[in-house]
Structure formats: structure tokens, C-alpha cells
C-alpha atoms as a PDB file:
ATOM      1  CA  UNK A   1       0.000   0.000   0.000  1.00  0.00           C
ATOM      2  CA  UNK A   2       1.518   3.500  -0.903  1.00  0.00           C
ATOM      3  CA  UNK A   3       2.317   5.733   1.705  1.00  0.00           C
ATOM      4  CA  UNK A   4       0.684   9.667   0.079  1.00  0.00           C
ATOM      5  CA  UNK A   5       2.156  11.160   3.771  1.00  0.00           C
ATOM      6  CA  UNK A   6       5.537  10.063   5.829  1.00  0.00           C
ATOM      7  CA  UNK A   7       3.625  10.559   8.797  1.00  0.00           C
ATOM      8  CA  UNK A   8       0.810   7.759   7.781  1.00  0.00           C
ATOM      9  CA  UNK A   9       4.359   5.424   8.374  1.00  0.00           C
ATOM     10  CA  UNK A  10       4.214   3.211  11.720  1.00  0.00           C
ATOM     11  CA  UNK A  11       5.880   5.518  14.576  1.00  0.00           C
ATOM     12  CA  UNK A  12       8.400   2.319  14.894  1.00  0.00           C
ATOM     13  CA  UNK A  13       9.213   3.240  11.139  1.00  0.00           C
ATOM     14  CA  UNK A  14       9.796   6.875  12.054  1.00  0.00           C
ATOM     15  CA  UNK A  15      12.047   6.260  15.008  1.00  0.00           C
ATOM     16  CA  UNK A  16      13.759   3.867  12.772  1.00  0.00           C
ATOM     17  CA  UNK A  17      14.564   6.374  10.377  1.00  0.00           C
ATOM     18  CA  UNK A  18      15.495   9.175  12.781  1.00  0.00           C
ATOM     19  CA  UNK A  19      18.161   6.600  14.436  1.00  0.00           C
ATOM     20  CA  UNK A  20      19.951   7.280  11.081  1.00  0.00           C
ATOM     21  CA  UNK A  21      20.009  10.873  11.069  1.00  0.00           C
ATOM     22  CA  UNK A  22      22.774  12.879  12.577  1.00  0.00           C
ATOM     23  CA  UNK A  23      21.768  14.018  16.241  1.00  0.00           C
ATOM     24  CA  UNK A  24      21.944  18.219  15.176  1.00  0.00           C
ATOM     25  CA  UNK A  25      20.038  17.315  12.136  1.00  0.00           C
ATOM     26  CA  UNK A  26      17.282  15.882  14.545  1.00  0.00           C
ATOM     27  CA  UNK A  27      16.947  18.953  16.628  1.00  0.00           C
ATOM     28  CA  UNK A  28      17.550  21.506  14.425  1.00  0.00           C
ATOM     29  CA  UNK A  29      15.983  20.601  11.216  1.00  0.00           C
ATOM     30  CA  UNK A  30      13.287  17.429  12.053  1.00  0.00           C
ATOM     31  CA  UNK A  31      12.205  18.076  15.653  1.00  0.00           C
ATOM     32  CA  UNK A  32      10.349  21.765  14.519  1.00  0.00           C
ATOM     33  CA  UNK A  33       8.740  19.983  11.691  1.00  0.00           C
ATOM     34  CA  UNK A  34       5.387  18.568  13.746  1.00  0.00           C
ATOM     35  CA  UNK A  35       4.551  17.647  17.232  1.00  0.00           C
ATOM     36  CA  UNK A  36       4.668  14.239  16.077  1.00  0.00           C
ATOM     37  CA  UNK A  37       8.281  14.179  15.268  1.00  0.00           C
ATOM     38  CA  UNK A  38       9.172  16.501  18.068  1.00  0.00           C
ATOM     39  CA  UNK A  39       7.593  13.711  20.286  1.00  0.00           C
ATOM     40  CA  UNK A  40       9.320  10.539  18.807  1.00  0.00           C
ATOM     41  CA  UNK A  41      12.810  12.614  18.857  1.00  0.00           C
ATOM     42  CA  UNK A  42      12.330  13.148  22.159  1.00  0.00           C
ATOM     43  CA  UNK A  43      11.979   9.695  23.641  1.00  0.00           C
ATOM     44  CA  UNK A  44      14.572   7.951  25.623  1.00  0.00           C
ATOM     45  CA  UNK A  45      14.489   5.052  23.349  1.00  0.00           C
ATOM     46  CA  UNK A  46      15.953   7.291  20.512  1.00  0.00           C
ATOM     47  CA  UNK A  47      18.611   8.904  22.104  1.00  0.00           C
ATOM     48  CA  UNK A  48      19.326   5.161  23.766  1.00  0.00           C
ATOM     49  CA  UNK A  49      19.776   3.631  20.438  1.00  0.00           C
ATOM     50  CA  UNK A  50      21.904   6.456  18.923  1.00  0.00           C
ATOM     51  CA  UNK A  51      24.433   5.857  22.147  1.00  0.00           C
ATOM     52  CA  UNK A  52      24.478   2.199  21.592  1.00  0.00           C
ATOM     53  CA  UNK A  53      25.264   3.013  17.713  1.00  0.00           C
ATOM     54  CA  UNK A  54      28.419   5.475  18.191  1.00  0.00           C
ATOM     55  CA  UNK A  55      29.517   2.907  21.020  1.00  0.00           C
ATOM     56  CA  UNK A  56      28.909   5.081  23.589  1.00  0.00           C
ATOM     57  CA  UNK A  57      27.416   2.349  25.810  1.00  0.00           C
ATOM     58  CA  UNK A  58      26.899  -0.996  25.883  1.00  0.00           C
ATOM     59  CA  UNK A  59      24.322  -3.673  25.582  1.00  0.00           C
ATOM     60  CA  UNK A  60      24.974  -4.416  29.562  1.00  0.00           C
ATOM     61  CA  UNK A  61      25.156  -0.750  30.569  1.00  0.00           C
ATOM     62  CA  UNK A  62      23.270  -0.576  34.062  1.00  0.00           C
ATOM     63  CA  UNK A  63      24.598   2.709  34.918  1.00  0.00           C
ATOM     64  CA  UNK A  64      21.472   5.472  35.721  1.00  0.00           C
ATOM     65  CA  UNK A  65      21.385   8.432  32.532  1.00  0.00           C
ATOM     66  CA  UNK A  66      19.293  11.345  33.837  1.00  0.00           C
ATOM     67  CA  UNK A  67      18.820  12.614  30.022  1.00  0.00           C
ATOM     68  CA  UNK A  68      19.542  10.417  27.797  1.00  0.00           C
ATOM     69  CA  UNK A  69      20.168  13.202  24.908  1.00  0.00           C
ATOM     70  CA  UNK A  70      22.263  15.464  27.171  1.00  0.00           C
ATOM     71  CA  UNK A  71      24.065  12.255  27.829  1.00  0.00           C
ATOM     72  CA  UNK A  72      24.906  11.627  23.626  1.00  0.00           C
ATOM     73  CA  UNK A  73      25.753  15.044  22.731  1.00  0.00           C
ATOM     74  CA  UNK A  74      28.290  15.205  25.989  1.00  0.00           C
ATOM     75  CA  UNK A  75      30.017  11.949  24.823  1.00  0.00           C
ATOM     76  CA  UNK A  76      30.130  13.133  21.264  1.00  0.00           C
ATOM     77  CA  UNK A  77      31.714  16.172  21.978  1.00  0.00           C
ATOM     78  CA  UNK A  78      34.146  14.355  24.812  1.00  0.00           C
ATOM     79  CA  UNK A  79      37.701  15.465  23.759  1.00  0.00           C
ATOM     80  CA  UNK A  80      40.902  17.270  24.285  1.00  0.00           C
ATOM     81  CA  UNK A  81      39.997  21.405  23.356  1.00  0.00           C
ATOM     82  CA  UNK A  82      43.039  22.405  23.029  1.00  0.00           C
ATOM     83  CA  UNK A  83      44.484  22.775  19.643  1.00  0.00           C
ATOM     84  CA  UNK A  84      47.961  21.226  19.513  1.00  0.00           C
ATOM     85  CA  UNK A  85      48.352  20.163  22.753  1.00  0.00           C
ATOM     86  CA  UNK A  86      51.441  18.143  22.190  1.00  0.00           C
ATOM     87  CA  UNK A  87      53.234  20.737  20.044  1.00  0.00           C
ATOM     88  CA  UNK A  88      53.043  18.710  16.776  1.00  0.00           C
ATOM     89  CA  UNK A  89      52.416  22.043  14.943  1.00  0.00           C
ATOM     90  CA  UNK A  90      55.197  24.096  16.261  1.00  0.00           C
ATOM     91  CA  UNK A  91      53.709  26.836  18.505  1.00  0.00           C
ATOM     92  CA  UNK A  92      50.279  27.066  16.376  1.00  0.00           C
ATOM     93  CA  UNK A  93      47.090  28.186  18.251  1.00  0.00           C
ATOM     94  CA  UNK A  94      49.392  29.492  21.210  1.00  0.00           C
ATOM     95  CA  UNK A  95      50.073  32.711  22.437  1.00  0.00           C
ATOM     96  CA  UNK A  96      54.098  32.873  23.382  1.00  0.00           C
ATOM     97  CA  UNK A  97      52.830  35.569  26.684  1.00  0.00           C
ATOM     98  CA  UNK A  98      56.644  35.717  27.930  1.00  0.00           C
ATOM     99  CA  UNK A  99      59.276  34.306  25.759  1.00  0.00           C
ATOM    100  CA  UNK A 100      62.280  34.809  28.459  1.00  0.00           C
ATOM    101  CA  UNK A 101      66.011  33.349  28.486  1.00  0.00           C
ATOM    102  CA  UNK A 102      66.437  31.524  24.745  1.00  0.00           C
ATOM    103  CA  UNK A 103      62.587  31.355  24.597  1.00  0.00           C
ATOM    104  CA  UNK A 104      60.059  28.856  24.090  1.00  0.00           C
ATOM    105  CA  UNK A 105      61.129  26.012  21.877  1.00  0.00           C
ATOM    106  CA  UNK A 106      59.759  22.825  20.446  1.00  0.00           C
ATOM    107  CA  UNK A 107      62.275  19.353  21.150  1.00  0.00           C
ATOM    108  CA  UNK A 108      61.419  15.625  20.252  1.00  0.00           C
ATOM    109  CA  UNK A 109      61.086  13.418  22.945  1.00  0.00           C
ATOM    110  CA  UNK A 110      63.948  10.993  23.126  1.00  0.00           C
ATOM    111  CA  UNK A 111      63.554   7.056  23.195  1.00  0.00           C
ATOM    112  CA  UNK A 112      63.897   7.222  27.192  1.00  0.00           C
ATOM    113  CA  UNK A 113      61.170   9.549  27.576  1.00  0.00           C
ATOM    114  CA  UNK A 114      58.727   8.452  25.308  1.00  0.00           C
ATOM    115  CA  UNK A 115      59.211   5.017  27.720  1.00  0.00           C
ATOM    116  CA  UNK A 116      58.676   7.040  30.564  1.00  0.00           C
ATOM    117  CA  UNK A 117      55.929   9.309  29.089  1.00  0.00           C
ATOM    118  CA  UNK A 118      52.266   7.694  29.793  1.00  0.00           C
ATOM    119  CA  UNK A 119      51.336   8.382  26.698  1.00  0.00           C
ATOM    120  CA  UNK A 120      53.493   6.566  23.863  1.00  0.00           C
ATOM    121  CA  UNK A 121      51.597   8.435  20.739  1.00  0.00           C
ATOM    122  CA  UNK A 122      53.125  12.175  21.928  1.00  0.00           C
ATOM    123  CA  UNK A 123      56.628  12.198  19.944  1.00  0.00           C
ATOM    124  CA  UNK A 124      57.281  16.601  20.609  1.00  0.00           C
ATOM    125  CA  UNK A 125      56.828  18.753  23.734  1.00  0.00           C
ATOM    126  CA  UNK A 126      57.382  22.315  24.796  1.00  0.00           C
ATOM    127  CA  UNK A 127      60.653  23.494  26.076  1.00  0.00           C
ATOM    128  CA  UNK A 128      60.927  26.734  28.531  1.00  0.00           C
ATOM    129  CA  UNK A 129      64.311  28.166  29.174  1.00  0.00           C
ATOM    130  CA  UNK A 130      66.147  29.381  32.228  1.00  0.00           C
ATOM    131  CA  UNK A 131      63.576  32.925  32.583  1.00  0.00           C
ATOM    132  CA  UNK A 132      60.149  33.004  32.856  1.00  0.00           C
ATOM    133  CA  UNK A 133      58.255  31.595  29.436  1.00  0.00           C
ATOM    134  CA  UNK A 134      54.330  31.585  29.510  1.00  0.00           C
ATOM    135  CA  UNK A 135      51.972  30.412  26.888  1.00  0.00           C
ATOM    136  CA  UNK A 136      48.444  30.416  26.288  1.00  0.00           C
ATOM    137  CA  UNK A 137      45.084  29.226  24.482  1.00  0.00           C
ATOM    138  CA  UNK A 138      41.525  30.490  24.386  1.00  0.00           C
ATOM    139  CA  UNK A 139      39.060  27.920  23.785  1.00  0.00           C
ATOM    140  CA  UNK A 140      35.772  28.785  21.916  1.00  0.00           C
ATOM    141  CA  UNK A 141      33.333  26.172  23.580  1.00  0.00           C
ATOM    142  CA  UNK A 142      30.696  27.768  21.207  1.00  0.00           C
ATOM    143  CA  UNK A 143      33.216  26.641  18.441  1.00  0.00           C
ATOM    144  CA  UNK A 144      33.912  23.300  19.742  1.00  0.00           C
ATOM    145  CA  UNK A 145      29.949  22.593  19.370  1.00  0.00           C
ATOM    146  CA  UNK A 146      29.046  23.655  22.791  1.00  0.00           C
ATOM    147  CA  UNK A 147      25.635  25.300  22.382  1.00  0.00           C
ATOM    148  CA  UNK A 148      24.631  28.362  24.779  1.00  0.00           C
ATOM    149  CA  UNK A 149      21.378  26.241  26.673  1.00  0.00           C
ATOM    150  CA  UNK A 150      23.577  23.231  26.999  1.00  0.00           C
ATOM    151  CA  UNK A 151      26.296  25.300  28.977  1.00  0.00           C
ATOM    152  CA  UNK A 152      23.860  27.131  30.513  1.00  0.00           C
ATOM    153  CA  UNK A 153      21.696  24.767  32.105  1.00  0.00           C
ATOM    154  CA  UNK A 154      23.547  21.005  32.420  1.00  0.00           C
ATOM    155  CA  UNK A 155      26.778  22.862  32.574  1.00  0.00           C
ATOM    156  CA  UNK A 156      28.750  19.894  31.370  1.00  0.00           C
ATOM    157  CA  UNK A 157      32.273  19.134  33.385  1.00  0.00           C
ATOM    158  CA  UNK A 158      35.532  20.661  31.700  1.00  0.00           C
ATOM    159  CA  UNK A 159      38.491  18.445  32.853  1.00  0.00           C
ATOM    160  CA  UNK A 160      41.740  20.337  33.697  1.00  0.00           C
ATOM    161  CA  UNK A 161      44.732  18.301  33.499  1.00  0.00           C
ATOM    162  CA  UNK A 162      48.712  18.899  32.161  1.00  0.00           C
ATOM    163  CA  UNK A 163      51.868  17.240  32.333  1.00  0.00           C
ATOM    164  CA  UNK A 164      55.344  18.835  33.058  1.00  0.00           C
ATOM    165  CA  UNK A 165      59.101  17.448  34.231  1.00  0.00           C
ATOM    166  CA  UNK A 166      62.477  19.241  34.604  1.00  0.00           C
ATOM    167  CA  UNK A 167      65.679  19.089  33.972  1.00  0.00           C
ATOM    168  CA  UNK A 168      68.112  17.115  36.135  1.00  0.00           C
ATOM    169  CA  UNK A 169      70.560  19.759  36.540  1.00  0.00           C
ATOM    170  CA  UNK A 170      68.486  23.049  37.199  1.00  0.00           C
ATOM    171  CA  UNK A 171      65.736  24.270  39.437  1.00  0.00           C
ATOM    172  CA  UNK A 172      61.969  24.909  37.741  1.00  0.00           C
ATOM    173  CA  UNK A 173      58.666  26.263  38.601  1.00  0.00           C
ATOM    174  CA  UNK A 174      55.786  24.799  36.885  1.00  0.00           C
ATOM    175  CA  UNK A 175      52.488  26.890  37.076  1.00  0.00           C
ATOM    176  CA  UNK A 176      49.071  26.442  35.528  1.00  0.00           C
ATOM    177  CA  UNK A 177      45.814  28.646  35.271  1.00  0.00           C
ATOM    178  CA  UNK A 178      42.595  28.024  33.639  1.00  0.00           C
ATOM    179  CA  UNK A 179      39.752  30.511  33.510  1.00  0.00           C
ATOM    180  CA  UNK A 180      36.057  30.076  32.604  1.00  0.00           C
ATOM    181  CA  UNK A 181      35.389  32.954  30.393  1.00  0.00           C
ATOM    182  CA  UNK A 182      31.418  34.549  29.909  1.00  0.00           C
ATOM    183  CA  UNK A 183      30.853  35.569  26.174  1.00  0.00           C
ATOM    184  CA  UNK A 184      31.839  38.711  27.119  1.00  0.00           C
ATOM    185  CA  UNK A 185      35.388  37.830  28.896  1.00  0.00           C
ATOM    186  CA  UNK A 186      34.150  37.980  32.166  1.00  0.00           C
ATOM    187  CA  UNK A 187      35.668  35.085  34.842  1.00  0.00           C
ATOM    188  CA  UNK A 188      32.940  32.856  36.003  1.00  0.00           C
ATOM    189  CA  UNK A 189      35.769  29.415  37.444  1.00  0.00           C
ATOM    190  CA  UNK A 190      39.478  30.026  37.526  1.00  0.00           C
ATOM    191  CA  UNK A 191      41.774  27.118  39.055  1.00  0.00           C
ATOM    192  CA  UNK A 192      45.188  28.144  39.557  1.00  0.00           C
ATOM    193  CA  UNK A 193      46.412  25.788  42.048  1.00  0.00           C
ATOM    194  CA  UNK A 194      49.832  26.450  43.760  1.00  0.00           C
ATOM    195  CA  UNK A 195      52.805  26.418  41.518  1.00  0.00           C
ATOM    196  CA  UNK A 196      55.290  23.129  41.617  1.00  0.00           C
ATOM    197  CA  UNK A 197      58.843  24.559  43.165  1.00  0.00           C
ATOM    198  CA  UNK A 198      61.309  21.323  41.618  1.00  0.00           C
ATOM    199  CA  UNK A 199      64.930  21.390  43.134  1.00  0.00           C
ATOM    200  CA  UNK A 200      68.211  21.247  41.341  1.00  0.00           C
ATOM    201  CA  UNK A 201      68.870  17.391  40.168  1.00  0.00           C
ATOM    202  CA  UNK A 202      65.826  15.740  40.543  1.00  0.00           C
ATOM    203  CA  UNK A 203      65.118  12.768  38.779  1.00  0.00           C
ATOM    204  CA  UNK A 204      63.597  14.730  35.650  1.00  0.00           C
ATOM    205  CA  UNK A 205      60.394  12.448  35.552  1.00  0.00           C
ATOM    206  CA  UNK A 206      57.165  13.284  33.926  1.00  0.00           C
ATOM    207  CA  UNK A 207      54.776  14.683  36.546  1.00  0.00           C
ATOM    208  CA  UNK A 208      50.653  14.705  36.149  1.00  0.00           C
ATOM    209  CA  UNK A 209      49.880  18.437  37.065  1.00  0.00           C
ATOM    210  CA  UNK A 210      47.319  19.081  39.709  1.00  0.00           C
ATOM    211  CA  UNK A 211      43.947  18.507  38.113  1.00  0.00           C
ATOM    212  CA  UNK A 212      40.508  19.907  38.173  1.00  0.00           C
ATOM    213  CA  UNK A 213      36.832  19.306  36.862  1.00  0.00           C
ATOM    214  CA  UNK A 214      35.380  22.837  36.398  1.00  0.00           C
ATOM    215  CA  UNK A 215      30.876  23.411  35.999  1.00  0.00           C
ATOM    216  CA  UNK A 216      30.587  25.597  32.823  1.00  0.00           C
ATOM    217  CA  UNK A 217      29.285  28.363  35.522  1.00  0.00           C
ATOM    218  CA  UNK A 218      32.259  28.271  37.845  1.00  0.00           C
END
């Protein structure tokens, strides 16, 4: 029998096809077409299914979801923000703030400390001198595909964490501050934790930074 009307198609049909479409496309262009699609593309079972497809979860998963979209679109956009974080591009997307002593420079981890390094795929990392060298990112979470409602009311986690080690034969200070920035600049979370003194010939290991989950409202 020929369908004259995609809405005379079973609801399971419907919620079949909408599993296929990309999550934004759902909300943005199909959920304002007619309270019956707004109502099928917003039930669990959806939003369920589209988790289990991008292997977000499991067939066993027995952990609680409060929303069950929230909970996609904060797995889908689960990542590292910052651009070059490993200094693979040279110094691109960073500001070079204070470029003391021979400045900021770019060296290739060596055999031993890629062994030591917890992370085997980072091959390059940022070198300061012997005088203060800062360096810096903004982060566009709007960018990143951080909507305005979804900041504003689940304010999703932001995980701070860095690595750092010294050289064996010199003193270092290691500092870090993030800052939660309002569309118009204005601090709403800063964590700037106590900066690391390291003595003269220390055993030049990589260090895990002090970390921090900041709410996207402070």
C-alpha cells in the first residue's frame, strides 16, 4: 500500500529512520517539523539507540542516565579542546605571553622519555628556558559545538589536566591557570592551584599536574 504522507508510516518506522540521522540534524531541522516528530525525537528510546550506535554504551550498561540526549551530545563532543596540545604544529594556536632566556622552543622526545611518558603516541613537547616563558590558548566552547542552553543549564564538566618534568641539573617552577570565560570575557571558574617549586637534580620524571573538573558556571 503506498504511503501519500511520511507521517501515515508506523511511529516504529519513524524512530527507525530518525536513528539514522545525525543528532543536530534531529533537533535543528526534524524536531520543529510537527509535534509528532518533536515527540518521537524526544523519547529515551531514541537517544538510547543512537548511544548504543556510536559505542557510547553498551548492551549491559546498568549505569542510571538522567537525560539520555544530554548524555549523547556530551560523549560526542568528549575530547581534548586544546588545539595542539602536544606541540606537533610548532607553537600554532598558542600565544608565546613571555618568551624569556632563549625562549620557548619545540624538542622531540627521546627514546627514554617516550618510555617514561604515559602516553606513547606524543613524539614533541614544549621546552621553557632558564627565565620566565608563559603560553596560552583560548578555547571557543561555542566553536567546539558547545551550544549556549547546553552550557547554561547542564553545565557539562571541563576536565583540567597537564603534564610537566624538569631538567636534572636546574631548578623549575611549573604553574598552571585556567579561567572560565562569559561571552563577554568575564571570569565565572578560575583554578590556579599552587605552583610546583622542583629542586636542582631531581630525577627529571614526567609529573601529572594538579587537576581539576570545572561546571561551565564556575
Amino acid at each position: 500500500m503506498a504511503v501519500g504522507n511520511i507521517n501515515e508510516l508506523p511511529e516504529n518506522i519513524l524512530l527507525e529512520l530518525f536513528i539514522h540521522i545525525p543528532a543536530r540534524q534531529l533537533l535543528l531541522r526534524c524536531r520543529p517539523v510537527c509535534s509528532l516528530w518533536r515527540d518521537l525525537i524526544d523519547l529515551v528510546t531514541l537517544w538510547k539507540r543512537k548511544c548504543l550506535q556510536e559505542g557510547f554504551i553498551t548492551e549491559d550498561w546498568d549505569q542510571p542516565v538522567a537525560d539520555w540526549k544530554i548524555f549523547y551530545f556530551l560523549r560526542s563532543l568528549q575530547r581534548n579542546l586544546l588545539h595542539n596540545p602536544c606541540a606537533e604544529e610548532g607553537f600554532e594556536f598558542w600565544s608565546l605571553d613571555v618568551n624569556g632566556g632563549d625562549e620557548w622552543k619545540v624538542e622531540d622526545l627521546s627514546k627514554d622519555q617516550r618510555k617514561e611518558f604515559p602516553n606513547d603516541q606524543v613524539k614533541k613537547y614544549f621546552v621553557t628556558s632558564y627565565y620566565t616563558c608563559l603560553k596560552s590558548q583560548v578555547v571557543d566552547l561555542k566553536a567546539e559545538g558547545y551550544w549556549e542552553e547546553l552550557m547554561d543549564t547542564t553545565r557539562p564538566d571541563i576536565e583540567v589536566k597537564d603534564w610537566f618534568a624538569a631538567r636534572p641539573d636546574c631548578g623549575s617552577k611549573y604553574q598552571l591557570c585556567v579561567q572560565l570565560l562569559s561571552s563577554a570575557h568575564a571570569p565565572l571558574g578560575t583554578f590556579q592551584p599552587d605552583p610546583v617549586m622542583i629542586q636542582q637534580k631531581s630525577d627529571a620524571k614526567w609529573r601529572e599536574g594538579p587537576s581539576r573538573i570545572l561546571g561551565s558556571q564556575g
